[in-house]
C-alpha atoms as a PDB file:
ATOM      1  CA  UNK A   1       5.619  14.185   3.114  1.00  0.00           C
ATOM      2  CA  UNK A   2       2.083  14.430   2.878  1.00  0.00           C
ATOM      3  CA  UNK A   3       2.006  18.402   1.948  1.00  0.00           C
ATOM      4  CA  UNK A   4       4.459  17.285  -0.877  1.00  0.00           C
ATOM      5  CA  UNK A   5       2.513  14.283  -1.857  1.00  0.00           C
ATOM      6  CA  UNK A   6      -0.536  16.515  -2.242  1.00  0.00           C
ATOM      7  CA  UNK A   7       1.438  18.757  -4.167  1.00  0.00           C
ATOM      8  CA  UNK A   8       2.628  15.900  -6.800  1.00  0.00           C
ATOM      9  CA  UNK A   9      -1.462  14.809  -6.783  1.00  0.00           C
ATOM     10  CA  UNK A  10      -2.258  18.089  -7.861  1.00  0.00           C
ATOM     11  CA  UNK A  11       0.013  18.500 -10.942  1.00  0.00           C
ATOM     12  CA  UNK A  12      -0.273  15.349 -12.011  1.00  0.00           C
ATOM     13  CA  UNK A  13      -4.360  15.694 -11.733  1.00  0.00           C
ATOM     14  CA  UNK A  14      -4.353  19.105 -13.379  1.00  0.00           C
ATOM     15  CA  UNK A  15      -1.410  18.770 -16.257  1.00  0.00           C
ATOM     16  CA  UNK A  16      -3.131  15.039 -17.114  1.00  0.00           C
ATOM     17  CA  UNK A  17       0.175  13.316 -16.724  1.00  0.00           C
ATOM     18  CA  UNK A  18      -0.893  10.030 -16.287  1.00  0.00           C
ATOM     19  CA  UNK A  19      -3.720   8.109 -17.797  1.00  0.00           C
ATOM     20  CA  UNK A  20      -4.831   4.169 -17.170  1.00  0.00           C
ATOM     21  CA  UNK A  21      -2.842   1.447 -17.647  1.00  0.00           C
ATOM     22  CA  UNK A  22       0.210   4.278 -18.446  1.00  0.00           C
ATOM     23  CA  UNK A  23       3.922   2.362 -17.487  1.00  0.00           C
ATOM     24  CA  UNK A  24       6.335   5.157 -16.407  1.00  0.00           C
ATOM     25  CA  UNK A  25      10.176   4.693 -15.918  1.00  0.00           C
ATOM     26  CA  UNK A  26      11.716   6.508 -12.852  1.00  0.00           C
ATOM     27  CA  UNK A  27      15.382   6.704 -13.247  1.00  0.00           C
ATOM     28  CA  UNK A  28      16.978   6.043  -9.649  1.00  0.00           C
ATOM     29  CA  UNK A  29      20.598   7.376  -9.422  1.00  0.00           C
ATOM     30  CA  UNK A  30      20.951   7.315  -5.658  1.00  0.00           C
ATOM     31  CA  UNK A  31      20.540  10.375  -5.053  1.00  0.00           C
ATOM     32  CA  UNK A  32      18.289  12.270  -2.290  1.00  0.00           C
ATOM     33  CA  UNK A  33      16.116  13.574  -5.655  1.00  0.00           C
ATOM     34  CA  UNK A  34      15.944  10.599  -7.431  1.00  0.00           C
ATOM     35  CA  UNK A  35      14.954   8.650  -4.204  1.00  0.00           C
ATOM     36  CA  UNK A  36      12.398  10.964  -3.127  1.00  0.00           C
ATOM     37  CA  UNK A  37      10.609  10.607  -6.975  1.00  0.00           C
ATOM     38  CA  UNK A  38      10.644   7.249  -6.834  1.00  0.00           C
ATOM     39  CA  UNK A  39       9.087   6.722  -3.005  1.00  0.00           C
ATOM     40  CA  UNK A  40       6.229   9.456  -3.916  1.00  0.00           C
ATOM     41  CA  UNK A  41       5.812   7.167  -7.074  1.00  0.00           C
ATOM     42  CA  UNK A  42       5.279   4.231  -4.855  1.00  0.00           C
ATOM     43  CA  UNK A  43       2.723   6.126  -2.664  1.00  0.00           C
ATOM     44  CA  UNK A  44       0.905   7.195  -5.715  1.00  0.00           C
ATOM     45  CA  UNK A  45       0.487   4.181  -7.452  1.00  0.00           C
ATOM     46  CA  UNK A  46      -0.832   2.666  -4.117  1.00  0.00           C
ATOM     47  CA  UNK A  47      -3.402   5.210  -3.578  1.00  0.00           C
ATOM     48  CA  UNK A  48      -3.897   6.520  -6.856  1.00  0.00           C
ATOM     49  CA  UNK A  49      -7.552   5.661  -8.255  1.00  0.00           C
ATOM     50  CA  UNK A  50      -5.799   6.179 -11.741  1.00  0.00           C
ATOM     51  CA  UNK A  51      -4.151   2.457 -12.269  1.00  0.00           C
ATOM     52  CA  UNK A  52      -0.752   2.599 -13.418  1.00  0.00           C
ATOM     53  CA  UNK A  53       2.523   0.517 -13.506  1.00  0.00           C
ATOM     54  CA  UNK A  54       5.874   1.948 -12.146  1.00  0.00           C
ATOM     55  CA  UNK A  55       9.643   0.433 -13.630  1.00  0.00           C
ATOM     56  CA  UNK A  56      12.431   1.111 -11.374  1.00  0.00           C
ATOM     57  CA  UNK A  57      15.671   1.737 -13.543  1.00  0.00           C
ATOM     58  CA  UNK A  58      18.835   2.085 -11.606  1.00  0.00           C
ATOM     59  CA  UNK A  59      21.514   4.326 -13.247  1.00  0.00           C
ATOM     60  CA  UNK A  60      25.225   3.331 -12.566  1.00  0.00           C
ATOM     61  CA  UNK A  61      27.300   5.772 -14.015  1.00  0.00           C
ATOM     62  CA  UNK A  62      30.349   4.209 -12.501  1.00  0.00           C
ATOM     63  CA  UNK A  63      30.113   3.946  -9.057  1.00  0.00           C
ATOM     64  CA  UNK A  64      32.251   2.383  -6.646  1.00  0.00           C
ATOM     65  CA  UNK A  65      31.194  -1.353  -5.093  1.00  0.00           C
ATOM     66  CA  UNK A  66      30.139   0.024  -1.757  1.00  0.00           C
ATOM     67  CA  UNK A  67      28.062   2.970  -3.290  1.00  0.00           C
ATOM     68  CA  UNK A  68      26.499   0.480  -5.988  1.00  0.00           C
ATOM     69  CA  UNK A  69      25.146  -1.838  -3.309  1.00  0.00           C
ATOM     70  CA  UNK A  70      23.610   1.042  -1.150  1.00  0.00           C
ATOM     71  CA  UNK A  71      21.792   2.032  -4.201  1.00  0.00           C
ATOM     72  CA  UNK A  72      20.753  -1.358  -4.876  1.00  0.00           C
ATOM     73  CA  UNK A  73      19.910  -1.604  -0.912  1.00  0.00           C
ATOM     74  CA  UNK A  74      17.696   1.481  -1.413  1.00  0.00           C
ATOM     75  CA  UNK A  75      15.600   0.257  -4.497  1.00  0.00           C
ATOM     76  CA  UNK A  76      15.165  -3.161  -3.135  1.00  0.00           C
ATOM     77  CA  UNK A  77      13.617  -1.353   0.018  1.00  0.00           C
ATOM     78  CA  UNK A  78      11.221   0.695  -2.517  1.00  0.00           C
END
């Protein structure tokens, strides 16, 4: 996690893609993508000197009522 998280600092330090006080929107779906972008979102707005806010969106494009409450499960635990 950490080699990845070093890779995310990097692009995001050399491409300027986040600036003070920026709010960005991470789409969670539920899937292992989705999941992974929004925990190395957490770790970066905890460590990042850069202050920014994070909004956790969850996406339901119809899921069941068991698969709907793991995803729920999973962003509450973000």
């Amino acid at each position: 996690m950490q080699h990845l998280m070093g890779l995310v600092r990097r692009c995001i330090d050399d491409y300027q893609m986040i600036a003070p006080g920026d709010k960005i929107a991470v789409g969670v779906s539920g899937g292992k993508d989705s999941m992974l972008l929004a925990k190395l979102m957490r770790l970066l707005q905890r460590h990042s000197e850069v202050p920014f806010e994070a909004v956790y969106l969850i996406m339901d494009p119809g899921y069941s009522p068991e698969n709907r409450r793991r995803v729920e499960e999973n962003a509450r635990r973000l």
